[in-house]
N, C-alpha and C. Protein backbone atom coordinates (compact mmCIF):
# COMPACT_ATOMS: atom_id res chain seq x y z
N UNK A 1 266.31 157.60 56.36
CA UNK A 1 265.22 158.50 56.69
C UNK A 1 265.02 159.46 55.52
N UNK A 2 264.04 159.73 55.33
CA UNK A 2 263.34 160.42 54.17
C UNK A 2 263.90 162.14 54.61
N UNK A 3 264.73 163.41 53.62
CA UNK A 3 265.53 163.54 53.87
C UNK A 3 264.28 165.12 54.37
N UNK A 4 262.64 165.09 54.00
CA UNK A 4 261.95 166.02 54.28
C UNK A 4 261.63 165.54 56.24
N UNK A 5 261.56 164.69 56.38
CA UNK A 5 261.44 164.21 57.69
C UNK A 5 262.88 164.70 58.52
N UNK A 6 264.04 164.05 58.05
CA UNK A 6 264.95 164.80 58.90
C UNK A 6 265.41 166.24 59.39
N UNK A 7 264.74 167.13 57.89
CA UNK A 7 264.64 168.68 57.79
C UNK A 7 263.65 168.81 59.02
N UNK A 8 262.50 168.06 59.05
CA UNK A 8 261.26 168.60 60.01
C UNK A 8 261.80 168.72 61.68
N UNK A 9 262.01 167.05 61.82
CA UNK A 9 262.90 166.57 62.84
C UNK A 9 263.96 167.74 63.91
N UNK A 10 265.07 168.38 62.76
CA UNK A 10 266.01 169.07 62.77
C UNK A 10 265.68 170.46 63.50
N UNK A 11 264.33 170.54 63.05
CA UNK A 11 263.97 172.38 63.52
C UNK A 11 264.56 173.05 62.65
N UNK A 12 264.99 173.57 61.47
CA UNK A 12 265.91 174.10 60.84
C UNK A 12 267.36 174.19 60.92
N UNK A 13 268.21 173.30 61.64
CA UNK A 13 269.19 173.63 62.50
C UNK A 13 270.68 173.42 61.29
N UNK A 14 269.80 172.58 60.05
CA UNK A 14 270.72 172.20 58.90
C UNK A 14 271.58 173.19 58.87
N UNK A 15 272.77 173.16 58.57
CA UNK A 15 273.56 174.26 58.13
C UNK A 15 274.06 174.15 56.99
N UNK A 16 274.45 172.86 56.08
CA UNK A 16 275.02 172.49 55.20
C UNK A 16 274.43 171.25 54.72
N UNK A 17 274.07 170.66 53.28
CA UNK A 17 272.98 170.05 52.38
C UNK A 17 273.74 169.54 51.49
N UNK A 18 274.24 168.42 50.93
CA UNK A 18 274.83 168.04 49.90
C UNK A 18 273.87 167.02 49.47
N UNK A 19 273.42 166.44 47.90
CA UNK A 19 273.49 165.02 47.65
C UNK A 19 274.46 164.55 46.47
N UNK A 20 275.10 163.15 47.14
CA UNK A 20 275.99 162.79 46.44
C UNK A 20 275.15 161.62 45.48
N UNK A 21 275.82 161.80 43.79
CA UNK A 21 274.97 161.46 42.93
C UNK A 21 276.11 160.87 42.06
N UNK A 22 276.00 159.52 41.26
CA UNK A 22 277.21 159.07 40.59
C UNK A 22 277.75 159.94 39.55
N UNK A 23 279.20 159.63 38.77
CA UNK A 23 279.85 160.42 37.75
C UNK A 23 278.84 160.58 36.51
N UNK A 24 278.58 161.59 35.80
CA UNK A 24 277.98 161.25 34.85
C UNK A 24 277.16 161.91 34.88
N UNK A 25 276.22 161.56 33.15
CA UNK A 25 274.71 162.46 33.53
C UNK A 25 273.81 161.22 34.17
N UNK A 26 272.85 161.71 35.29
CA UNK A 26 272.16 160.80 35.93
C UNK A 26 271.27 161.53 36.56
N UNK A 27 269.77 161.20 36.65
CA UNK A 27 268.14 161.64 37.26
C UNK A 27 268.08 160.78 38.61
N UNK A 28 267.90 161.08 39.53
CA UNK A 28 267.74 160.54 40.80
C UNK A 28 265.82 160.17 40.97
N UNK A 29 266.45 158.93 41.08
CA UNK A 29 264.45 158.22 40.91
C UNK A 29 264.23 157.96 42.20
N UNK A 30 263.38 158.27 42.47
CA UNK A 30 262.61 158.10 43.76
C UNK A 30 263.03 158.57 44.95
N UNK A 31 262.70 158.03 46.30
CA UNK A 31 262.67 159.01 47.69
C UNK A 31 263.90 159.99 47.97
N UNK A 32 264.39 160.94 48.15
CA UNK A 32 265.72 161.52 48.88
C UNK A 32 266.08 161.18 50.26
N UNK A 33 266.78 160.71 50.38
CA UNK A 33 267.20 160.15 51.66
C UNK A 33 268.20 160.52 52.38
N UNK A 34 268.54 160.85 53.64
CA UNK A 34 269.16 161.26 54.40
C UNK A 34 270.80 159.88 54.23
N UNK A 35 271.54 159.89 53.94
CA UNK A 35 273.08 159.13 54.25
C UNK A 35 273.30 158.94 55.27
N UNK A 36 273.95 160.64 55.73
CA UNK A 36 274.88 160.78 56.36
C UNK A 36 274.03 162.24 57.22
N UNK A 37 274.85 162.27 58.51
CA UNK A 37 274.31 163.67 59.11
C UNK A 37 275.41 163.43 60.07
N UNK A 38 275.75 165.04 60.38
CA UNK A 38 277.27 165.06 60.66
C UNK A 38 276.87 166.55 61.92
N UNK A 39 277.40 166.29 62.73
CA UNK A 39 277.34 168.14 63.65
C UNK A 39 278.72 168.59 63.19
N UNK A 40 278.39 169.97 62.54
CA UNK A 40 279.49 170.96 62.52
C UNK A 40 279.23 172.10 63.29
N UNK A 41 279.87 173.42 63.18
CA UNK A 41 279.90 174.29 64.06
C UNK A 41 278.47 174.92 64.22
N UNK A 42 277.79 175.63 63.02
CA UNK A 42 276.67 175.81 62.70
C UNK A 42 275.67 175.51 62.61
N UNK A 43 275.49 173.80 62.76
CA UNK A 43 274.41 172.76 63.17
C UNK A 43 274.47 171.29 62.52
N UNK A 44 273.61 171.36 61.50
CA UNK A 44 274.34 169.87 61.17
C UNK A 44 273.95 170.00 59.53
N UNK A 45 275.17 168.96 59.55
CA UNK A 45 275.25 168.68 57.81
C UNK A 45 274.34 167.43 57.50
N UNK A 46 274.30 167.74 56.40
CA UNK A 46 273.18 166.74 55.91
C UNK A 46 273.97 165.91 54.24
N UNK A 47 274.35 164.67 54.37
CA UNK A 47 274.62 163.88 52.92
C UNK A 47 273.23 163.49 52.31
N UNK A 48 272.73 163.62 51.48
CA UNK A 48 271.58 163.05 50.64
C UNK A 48 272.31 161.59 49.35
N UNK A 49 271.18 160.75 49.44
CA UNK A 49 270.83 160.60 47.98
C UNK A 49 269.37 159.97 47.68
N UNK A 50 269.28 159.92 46.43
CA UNK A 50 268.29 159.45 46.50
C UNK A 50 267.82 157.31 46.30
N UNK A 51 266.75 156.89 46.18
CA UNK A 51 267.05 155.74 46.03
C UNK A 51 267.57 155.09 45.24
N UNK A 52 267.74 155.54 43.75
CA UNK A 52 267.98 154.96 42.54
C UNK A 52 268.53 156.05 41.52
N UNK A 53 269.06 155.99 40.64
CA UNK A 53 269.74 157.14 39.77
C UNK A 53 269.60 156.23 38.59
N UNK A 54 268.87 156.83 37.57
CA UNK A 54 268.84 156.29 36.46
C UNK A 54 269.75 157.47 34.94
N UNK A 55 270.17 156.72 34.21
CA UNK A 55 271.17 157.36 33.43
C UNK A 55 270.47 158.46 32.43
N UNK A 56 270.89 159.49 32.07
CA UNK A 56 270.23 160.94 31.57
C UNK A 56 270.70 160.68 30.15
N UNK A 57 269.73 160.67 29.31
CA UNK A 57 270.19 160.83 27.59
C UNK A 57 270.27 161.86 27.09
C-alpha cells in the first residue's frame, strides 16, 4: 500500500515512521510503500520502502 494512503487510512494515529533503505549511498525510485505496520503503545508504526533504490554517485 502506497505509504500516503496508509497515513490517510490511519487518521493520524502513526506514532513511529521508519524507511528501511540498503547499505550504502542509494536514491529510492519510485512509489513509498508501506512494509510493515506494527501497533505499539502510541498507535502504530509504520516500515517504509520504496519500490526500487538506485545507487547514488
Amino acid at each position: 500500500m502506497p505509504e500516503t494512503q496508509a497515513r490517510r487510512q490511519l487518521h493520524g494515529r502513526v506514532a513511529a515512521f521508519s524507511v528501511l533503505a540498503p547499505v550504502g549511498s542509494f536514491a529510492g525510485k519510485g512509489e513509498l510503500r508501506v512494509l510493515r505496520a506494527s501497533a505499539v503503545a502510541d498507535g502504530i508504526e509504520l516500515v517504509c520502502g520504496y519500490e526500487a533504490y538506485e545507487r547514488a554517485t
